[in-house]
N, C-alpha and C. Protein backbone atom coordinates (compact mmCIF):
# COMPACT_ATOMS: atom_id res chain seq x y z
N UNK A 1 0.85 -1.19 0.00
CA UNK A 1 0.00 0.00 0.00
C UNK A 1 0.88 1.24 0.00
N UNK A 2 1.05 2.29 -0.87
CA UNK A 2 1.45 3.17 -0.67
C UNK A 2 1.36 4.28 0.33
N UNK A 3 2.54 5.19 0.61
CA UNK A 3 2.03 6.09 1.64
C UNK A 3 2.36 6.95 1.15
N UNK A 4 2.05 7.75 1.47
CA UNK A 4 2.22 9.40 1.38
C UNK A 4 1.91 10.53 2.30
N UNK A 5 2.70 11.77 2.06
CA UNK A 5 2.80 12.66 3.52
C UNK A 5 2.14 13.66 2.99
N UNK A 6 0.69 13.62 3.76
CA UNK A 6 -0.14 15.19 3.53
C UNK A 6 0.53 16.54 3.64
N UNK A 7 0.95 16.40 4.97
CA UNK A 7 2.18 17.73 5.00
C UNK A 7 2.58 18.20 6.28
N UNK A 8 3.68 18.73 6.24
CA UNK A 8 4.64 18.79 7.55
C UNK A 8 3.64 20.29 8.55
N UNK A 9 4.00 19.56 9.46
CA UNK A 9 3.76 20.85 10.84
C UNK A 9 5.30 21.15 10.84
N UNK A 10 4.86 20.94 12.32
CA UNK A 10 6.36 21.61 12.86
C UNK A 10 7.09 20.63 13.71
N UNK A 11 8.40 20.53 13.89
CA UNK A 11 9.10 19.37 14.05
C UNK A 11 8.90 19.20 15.31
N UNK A 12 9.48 17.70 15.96
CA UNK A 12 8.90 17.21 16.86
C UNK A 12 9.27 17.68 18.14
N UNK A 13 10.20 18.34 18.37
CA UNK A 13 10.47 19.00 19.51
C UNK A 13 10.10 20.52 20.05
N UNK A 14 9.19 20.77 18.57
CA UNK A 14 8.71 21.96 19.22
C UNK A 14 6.96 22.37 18.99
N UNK A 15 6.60 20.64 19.01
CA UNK A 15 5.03 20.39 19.03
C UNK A 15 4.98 18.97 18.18
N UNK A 16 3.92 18.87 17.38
CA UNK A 16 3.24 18.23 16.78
C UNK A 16 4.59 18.23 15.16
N UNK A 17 4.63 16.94 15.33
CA UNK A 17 5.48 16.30 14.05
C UNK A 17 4.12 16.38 12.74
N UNK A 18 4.81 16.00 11.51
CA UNK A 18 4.50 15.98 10.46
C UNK A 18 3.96 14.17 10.74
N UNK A 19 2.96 13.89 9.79
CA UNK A 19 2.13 12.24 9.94
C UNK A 19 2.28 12.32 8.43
N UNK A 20 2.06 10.72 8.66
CA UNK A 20 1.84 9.99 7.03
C UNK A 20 0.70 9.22 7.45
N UNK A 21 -0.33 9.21 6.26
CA UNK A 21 -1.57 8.31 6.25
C UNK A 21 -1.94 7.56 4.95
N UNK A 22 -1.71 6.22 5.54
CA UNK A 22 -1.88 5.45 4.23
C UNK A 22 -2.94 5.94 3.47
N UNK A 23 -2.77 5.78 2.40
CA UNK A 23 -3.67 5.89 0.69
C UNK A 23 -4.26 4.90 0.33
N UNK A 24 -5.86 4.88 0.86
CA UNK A 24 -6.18 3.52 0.02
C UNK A 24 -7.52 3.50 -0.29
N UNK A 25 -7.98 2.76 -0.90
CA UNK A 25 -9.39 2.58 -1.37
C UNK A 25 -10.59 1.42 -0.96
N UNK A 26 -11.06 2.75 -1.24
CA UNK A 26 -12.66 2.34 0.06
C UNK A 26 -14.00 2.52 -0.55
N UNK A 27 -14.60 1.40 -0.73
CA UNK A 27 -15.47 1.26 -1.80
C UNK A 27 -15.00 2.15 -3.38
N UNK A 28 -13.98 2.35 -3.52
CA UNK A 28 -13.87 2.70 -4.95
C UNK A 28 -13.14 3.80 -4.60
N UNK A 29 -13.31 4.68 -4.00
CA UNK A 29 -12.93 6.30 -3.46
C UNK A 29 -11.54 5.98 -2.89
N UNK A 30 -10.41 7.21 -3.59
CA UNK A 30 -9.38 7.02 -2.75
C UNK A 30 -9.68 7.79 -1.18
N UNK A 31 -8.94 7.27 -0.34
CA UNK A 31 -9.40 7.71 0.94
C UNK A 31 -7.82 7.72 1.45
N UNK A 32 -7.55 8.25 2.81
CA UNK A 32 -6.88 8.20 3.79
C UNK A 32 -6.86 7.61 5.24
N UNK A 33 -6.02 6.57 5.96
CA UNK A 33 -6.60 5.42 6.55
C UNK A 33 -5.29 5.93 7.55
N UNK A 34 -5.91 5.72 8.65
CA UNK A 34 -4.72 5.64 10.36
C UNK A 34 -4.43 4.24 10.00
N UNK A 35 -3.17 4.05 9.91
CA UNK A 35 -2.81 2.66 10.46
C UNK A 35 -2.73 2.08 12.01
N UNK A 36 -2.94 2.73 12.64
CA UNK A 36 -3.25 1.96 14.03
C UNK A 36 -4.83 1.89 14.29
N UNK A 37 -5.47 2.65 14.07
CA UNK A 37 -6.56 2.60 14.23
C UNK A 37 -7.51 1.73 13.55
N UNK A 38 -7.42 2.56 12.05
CA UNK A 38 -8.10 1.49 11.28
C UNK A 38 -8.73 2.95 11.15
N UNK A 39 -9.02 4.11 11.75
CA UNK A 39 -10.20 4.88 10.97
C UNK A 39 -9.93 5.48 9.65
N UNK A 40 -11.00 5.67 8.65
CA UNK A 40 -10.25 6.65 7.36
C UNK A 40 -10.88 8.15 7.55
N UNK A 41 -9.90 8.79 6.91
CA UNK A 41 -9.72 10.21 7.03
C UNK A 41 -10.06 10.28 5.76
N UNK A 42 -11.37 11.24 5.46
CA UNK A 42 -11.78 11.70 4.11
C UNK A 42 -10.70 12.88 3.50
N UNK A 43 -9.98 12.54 2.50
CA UNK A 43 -9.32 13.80 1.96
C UNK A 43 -9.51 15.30 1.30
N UNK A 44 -11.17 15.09 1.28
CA UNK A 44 -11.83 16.05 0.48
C UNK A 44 -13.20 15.80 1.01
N UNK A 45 -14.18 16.53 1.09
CA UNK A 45 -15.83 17.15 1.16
C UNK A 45 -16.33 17.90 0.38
N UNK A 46 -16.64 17.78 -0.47
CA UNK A 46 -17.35 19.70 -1.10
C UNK A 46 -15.82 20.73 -1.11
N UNK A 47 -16.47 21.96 -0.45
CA UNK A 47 -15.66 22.42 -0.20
C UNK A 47 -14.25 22.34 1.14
N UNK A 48 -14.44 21.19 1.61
CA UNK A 48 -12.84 21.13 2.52
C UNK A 48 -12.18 20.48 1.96
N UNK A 49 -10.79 20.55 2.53
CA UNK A 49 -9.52 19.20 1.95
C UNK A 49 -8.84 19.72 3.09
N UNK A 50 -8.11 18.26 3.25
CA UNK A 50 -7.06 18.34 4.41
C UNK A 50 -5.37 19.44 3.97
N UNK A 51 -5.37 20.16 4.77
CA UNK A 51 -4.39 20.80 4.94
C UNK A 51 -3.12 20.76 5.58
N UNK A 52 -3.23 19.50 6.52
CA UNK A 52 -2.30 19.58 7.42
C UNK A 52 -3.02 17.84 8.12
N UNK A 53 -1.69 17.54 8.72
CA UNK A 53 -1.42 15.49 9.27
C UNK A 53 -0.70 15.67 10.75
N UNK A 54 -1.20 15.99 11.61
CA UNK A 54 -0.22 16.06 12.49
C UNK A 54 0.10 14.75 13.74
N UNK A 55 1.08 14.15 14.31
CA UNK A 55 1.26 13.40 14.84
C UNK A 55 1.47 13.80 16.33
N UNK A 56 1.18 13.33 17.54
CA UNK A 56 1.33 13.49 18.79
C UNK A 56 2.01 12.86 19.80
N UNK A 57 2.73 11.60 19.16
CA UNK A 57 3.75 11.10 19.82
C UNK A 57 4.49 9.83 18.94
N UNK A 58 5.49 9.52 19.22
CA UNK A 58 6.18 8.97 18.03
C UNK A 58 5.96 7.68 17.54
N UNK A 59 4.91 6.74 17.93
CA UNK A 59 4.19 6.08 17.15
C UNK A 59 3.04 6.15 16.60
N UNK A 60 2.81 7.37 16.61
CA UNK A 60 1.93 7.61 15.26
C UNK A 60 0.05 7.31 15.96
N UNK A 61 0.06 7.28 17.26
CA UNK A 61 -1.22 6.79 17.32
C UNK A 61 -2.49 8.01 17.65
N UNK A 62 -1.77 8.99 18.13
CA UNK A 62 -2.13 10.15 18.39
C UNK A 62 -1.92 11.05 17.29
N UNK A 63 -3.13 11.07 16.51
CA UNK A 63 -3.01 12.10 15.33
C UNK A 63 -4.00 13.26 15.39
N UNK A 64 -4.07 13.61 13.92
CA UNK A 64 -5.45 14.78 13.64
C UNK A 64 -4.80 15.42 12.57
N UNK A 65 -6.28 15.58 11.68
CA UNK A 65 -6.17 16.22 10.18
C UNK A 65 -6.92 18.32 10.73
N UNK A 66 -6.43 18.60 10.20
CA UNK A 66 -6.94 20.10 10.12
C UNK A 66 -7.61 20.19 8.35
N UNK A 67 -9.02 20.27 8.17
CA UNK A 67 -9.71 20.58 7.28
C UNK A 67 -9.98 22.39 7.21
N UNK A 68 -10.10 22.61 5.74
CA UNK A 68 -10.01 23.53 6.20
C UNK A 68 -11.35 24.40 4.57
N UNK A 69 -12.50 24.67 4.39
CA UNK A 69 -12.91 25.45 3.79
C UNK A 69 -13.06 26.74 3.24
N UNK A 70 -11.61 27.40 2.52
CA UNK A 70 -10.76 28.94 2.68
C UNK A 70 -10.90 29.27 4.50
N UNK A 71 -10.83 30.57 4.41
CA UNK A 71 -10.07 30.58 5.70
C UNK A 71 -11.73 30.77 6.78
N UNK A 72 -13.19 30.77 6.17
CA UNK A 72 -14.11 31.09 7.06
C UNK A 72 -14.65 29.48 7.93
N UNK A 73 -13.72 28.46 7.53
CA UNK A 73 -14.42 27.03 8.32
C UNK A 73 -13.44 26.10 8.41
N UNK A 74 -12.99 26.06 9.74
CA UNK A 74 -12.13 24.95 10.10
C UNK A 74 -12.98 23.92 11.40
N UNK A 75 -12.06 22.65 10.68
CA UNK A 75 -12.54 21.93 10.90
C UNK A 75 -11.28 20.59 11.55
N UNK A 76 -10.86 20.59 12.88
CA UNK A 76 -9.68 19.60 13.21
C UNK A 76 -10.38 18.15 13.84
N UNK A 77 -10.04 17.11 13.39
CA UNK A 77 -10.19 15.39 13.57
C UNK A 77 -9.00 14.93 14.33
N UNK A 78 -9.44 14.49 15.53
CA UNK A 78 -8.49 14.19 16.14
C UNK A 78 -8.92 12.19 16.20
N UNK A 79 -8.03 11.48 16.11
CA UNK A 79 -7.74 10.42 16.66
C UNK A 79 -6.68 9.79 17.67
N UNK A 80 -7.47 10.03 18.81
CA UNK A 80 -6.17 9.05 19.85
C UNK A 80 -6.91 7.97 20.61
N UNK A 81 -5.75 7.02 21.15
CA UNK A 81 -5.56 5.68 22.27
C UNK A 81 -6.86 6.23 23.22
N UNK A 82 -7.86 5.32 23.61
CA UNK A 82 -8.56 5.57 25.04
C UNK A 82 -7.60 5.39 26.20
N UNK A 83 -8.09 6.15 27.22
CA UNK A 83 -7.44 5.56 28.61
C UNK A 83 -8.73 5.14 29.44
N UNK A 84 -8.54 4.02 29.22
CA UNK A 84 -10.07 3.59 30.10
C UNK A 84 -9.31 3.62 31.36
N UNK A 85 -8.58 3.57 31.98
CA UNK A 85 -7.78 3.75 33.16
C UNK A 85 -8.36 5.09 34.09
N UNK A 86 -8.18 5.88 32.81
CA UNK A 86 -8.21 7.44 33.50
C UNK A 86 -9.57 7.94 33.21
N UNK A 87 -9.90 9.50 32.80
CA UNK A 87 -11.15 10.01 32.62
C UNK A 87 -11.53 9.66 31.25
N UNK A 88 -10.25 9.32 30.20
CA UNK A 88 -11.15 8.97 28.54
C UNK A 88 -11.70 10.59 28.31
N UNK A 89 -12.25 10.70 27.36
CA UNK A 89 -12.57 11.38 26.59
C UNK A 89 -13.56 12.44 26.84
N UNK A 90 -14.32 11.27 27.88
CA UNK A 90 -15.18 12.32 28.84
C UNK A 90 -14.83 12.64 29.66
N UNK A 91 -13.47 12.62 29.52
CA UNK A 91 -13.11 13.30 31.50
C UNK A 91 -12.30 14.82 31.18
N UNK A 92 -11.22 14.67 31.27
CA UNK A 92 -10.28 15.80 31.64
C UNK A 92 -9.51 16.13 30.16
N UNK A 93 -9.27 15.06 28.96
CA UNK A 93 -9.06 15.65 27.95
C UNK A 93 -10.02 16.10 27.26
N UNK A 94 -11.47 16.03 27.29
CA UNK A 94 -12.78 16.63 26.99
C UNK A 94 -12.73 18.10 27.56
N UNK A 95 -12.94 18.14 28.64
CA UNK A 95 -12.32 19.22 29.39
C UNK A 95 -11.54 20.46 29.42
N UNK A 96 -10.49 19.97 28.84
CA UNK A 96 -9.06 20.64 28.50
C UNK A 96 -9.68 21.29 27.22
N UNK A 97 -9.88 20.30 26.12
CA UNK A 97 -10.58 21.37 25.18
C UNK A 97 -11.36 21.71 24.83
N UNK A 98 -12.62 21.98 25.77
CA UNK A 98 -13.41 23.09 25.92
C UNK A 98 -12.83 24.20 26.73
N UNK A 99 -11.89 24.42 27.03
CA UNK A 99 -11.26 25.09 28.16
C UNK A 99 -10.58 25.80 27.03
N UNK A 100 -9.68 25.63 26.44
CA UNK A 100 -9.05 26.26 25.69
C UNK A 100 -10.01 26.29 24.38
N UNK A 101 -10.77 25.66 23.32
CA UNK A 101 -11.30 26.63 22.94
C UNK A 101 -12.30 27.94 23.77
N UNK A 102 -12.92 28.05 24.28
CA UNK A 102 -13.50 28.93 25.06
C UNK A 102 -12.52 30.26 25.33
N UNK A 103 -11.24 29.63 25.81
CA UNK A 103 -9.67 31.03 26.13
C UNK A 103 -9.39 31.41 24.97
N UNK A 104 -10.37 30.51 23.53
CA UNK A 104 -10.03 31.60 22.07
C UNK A 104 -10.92 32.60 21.96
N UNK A 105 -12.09 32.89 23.04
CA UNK A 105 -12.70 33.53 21.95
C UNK A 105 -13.11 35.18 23.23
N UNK A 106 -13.48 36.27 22.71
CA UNK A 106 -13.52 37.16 23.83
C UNK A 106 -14.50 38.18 23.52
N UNK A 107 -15.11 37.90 24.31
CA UNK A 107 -15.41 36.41 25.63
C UNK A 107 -16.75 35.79 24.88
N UNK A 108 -17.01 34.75 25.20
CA UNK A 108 -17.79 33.83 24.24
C UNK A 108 -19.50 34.40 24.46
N UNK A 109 -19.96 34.86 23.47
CA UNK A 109 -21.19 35.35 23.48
C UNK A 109 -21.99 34.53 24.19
N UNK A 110 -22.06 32.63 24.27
CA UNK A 110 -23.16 32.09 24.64
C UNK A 110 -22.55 30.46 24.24
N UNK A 111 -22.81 30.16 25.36
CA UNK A 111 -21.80 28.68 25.09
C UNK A 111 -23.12 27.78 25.50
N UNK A 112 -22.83 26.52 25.39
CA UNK A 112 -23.76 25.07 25.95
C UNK A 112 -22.98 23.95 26.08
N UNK A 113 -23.49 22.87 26.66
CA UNK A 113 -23.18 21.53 26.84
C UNK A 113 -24.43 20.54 26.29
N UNK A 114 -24.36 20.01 25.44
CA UNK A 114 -25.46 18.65 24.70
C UNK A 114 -24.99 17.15 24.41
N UNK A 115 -25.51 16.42 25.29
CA UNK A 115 -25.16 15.15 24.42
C UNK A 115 -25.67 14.56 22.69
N UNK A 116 -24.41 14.33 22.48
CA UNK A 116 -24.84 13.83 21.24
C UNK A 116 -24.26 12.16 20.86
N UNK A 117 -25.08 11.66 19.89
CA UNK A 117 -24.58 10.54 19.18
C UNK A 117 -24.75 10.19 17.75
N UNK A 118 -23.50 8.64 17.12
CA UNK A 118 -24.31 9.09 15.85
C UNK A 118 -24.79 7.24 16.10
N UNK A 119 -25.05 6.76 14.72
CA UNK A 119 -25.40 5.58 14.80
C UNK A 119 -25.05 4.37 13.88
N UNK A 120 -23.97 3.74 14.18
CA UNK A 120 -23.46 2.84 13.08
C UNK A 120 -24.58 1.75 12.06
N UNK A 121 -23.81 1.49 11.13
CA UNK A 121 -24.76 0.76 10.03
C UNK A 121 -24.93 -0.44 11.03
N UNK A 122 -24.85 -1.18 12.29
CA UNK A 122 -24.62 -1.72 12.79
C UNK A 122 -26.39 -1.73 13.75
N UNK A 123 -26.65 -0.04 13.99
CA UNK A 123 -27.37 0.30 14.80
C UNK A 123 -27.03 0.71 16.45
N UNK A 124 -25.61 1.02 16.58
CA UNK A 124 -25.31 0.97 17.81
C UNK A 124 -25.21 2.31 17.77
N UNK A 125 -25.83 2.67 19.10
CA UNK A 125 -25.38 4.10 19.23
C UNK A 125 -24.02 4.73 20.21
N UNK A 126 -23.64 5.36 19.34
CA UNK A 126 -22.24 6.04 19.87
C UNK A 126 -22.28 6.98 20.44
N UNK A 127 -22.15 7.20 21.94
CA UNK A 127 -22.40 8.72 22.88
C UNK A 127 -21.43 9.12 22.87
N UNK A 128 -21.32 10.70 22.92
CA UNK A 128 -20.24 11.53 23.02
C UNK A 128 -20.61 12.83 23.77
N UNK A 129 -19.88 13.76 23.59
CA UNK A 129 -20.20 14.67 24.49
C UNK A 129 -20.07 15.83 23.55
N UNK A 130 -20.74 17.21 23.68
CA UNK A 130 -20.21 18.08 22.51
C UNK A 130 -21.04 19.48 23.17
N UNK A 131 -19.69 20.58 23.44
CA UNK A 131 -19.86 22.04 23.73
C UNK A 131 -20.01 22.86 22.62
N UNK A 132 -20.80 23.90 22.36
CA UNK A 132 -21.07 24.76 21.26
C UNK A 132 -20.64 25.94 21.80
N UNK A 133 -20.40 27.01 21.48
CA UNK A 133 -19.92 28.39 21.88
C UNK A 133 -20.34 29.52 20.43
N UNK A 134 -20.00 30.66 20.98
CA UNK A 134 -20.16 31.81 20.00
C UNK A 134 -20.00 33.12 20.77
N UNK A 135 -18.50 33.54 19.67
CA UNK A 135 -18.50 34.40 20.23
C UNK A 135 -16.89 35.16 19.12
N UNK A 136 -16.52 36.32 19.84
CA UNK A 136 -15.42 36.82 18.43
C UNK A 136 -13.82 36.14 19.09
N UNK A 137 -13.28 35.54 17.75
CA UNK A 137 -11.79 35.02 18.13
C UNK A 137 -11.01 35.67 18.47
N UNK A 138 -10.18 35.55 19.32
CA UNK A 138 -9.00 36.53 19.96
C UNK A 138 -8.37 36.94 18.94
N UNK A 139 -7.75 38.23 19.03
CA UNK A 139 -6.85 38.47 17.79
C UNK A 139 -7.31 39.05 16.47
N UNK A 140 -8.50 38.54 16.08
CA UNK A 140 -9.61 38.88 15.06
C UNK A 140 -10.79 39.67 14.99
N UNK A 141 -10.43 40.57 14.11
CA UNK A 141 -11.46 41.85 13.94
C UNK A 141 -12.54 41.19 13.24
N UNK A 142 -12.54 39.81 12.77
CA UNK A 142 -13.77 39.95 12.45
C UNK A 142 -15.10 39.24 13.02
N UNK A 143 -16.05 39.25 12.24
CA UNK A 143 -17.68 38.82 12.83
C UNK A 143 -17.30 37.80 13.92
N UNK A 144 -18.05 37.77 15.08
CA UNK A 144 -18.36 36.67 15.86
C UNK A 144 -17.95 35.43 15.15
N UNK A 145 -17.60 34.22 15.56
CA UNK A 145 -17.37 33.01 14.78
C UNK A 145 -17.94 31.70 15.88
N UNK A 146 -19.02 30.64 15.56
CA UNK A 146 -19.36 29.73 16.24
C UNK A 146 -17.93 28.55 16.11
N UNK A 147 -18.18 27.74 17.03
CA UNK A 147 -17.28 26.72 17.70
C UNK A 147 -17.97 25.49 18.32
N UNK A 148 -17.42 24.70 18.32
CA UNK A 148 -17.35 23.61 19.11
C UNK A 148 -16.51 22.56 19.18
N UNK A 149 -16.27 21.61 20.45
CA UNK A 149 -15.81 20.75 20.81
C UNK A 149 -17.01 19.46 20.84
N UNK A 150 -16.30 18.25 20.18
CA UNK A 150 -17.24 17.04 20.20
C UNK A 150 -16.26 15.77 20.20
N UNK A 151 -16.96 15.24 21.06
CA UNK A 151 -15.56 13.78 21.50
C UNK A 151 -16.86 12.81 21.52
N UNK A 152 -16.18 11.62 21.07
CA UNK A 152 -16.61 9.77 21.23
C UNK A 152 -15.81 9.14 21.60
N UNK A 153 -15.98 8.20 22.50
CA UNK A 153 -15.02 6.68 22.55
C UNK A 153 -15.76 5.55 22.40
N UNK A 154 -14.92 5.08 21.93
CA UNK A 154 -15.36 4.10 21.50
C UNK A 154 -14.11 2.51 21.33
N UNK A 155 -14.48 1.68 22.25
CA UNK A 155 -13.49 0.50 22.18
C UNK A 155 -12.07 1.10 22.60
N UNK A 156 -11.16 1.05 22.13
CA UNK A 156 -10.04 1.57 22.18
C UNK A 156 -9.38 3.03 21.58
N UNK A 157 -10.63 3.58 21.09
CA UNK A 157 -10.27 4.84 20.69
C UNK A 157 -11.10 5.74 20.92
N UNK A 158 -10.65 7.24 20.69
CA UNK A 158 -11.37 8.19 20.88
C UNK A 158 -11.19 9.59 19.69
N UNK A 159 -12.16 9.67 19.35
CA UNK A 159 -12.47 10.70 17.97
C UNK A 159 -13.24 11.99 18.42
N UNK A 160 -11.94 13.11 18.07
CA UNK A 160 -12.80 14.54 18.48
C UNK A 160 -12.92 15.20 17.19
N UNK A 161 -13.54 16.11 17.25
CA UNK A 161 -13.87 16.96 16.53
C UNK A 161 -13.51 18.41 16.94
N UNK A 162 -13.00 19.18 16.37
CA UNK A 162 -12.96 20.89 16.75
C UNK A 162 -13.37 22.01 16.09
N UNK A 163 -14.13 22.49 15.51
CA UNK A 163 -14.77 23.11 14.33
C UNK A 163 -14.41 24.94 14.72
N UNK A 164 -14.16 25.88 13.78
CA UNK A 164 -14.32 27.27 13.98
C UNK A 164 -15.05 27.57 12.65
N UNK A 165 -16.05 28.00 12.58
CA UNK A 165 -16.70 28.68 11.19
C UNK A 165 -18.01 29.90 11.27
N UNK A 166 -18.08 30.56 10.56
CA UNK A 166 -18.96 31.79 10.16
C UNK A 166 -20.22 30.90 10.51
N UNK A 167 -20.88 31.87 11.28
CA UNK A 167 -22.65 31.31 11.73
C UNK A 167 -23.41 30.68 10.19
N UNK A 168 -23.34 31.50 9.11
CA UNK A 168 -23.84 31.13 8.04
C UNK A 168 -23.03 29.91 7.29
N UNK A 169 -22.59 28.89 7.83
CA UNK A 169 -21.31 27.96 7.40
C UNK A 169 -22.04 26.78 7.97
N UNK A 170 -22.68 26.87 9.12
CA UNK A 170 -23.11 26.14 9.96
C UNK A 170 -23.11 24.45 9.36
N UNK A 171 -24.16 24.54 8.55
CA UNK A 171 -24.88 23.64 8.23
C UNK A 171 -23.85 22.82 6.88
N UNK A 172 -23.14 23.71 6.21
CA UNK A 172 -21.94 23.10 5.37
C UNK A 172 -21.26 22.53 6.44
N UNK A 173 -20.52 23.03 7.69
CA UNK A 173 -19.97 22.06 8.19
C UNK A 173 -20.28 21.01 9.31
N UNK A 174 -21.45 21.21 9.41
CA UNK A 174 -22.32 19.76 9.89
C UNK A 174 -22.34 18.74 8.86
N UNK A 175 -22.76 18.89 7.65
CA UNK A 175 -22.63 18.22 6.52
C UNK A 175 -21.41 17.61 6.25
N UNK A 176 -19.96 18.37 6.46
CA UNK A 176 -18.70 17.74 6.38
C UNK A 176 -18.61 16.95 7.79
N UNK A 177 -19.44 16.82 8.93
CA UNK A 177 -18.82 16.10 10.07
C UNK A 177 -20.03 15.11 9.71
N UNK A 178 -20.75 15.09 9.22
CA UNK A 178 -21.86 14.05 9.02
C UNK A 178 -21.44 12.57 7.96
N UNK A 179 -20.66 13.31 6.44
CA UNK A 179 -19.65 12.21 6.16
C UNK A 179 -18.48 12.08 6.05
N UNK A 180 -18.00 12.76 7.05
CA UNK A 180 -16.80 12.37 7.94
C UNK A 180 -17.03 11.01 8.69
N UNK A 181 -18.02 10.99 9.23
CA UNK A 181 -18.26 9.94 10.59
C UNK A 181 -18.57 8.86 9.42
N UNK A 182 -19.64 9.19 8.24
CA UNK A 182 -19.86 8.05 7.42
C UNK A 182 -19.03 7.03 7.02
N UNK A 183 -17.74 7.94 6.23
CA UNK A 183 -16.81 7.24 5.97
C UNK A 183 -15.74 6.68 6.22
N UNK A 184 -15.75 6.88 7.82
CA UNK A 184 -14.59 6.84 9.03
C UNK A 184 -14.45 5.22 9.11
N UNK A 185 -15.95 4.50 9.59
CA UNK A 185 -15.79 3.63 9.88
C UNK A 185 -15.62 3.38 11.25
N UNK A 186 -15.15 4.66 12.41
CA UNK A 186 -15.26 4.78 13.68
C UNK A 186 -16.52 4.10 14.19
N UNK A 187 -16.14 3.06 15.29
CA UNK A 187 -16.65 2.66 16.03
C UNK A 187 -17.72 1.61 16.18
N UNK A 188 -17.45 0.90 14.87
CA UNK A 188 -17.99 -0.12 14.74
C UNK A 188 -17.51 -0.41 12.79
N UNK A 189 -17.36 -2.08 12.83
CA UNK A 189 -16.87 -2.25 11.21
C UNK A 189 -18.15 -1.86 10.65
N UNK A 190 -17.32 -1.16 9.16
CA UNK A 190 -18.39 -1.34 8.55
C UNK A 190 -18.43 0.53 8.30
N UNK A 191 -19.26 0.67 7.07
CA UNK A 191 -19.84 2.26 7.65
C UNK A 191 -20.87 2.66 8.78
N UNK A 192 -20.62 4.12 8.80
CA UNK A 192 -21.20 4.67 9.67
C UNK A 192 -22.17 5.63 9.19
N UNK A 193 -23.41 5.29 9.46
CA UNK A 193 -24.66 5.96 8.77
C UNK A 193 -24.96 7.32 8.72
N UNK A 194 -26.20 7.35 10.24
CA UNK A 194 -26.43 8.67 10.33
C UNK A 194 -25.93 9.16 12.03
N UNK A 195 -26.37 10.41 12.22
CA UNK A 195 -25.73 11.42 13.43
C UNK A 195 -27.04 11.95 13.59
N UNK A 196 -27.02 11.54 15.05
CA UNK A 196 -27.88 12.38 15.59
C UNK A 196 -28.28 12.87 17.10
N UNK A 197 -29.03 13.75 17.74
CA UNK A 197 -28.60 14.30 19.01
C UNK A 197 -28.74 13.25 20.24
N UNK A 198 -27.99 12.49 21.10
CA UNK A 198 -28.54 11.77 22.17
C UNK A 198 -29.86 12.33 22.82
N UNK A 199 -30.68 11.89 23.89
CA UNK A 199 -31.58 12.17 24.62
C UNK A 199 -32.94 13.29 24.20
């Protein structure tokens, strides 16, 4: 199987290394695949494509793609290891980043907490947890910009989501996290259908 390198961050001692993600094909579609995991990383949506592969420790198991729709809708995929040991996904690294997105924005017009899930071709439902915010980015003169944080675990892994985009973007990038999850394959073999709100 061939590999290939989406593209370098910044070297490993002063953050997040550059990742390689296998190239391969999935029902017909070239796609992008974690080799430890097993999840695939869509290379393209409509309007996103991956911009950036970054790695989080030196076997490669701790990653995340930064999507990006010009500069009004980003969109970061994180895949890492569960610690069923510790808090997982719902604990304190859930936590952490709602914490820091929230320290991006000043000061956040109107934030929430909702459970959500989606639902594998399987029928299982996948709970996660997911903060919404709104409010203007530090640094940036311009319009207010919505946000959120959204995490799953699942088995041995855990899949976040980090989104920044224009209120009127909304629904384009629900649409890119909707077959994102489709074509992931996260959390059960097989595809992954539809998304929708827990409770």
């Amino acid at each position: 199987m061939a590999r290939a390198v989406v593209t370098a961050a910044t070297s490993w001692a002063a953050g997040p290394a550059e990742h390689e993600l296998e190239r391969a094909q999935v029902g017909g579609a070239a796609m992008l695949r974690h080799a430890a995991s097993g999840v695939v990383f869509l290379p393209w949506y409509r309007g996103f494509r991956v911009e950036r592969v970054y790695r989080y420790d030196d076997a490669g198991r701790n990653v995340s793609a930064r999507y990006a729709a010009g500069p009004a809708a980003l969109v970061s995929v994180y895949v890492f290891p569960s610690d069923r040991g510790s808090d997982g996904a719902v604990g304190a690294t859930f936590e952490a980043s709602v914490r820091d997105m929230l320290a991006g924005l000043a000061p956040p017009l109107w934030a929430h907490e909702r459970g959500t899930a989606f639902a594998s071709a399987a029928g299982e439902a996948v709970a996660g947890r997911r903060v919404e915010a709104c409010g203007r980015v530090v640094d940036d003169p311009g319009p207010p910009r919505q946000v959120f944080v959204e995490a799953f675990e699942h088995g041995a892994w855990v899949l976040k989501f980090r989104a920044t985009y224009r209120a009127e973007l909304r629904a384009d990038v629900e649409g890119f996290v909707c077959a994102w999850l489709a074509a992931s394959g996260f959390g059960a073999p097989g595809a992954l259908t539809r998304r929708r709100a827990a409770g």
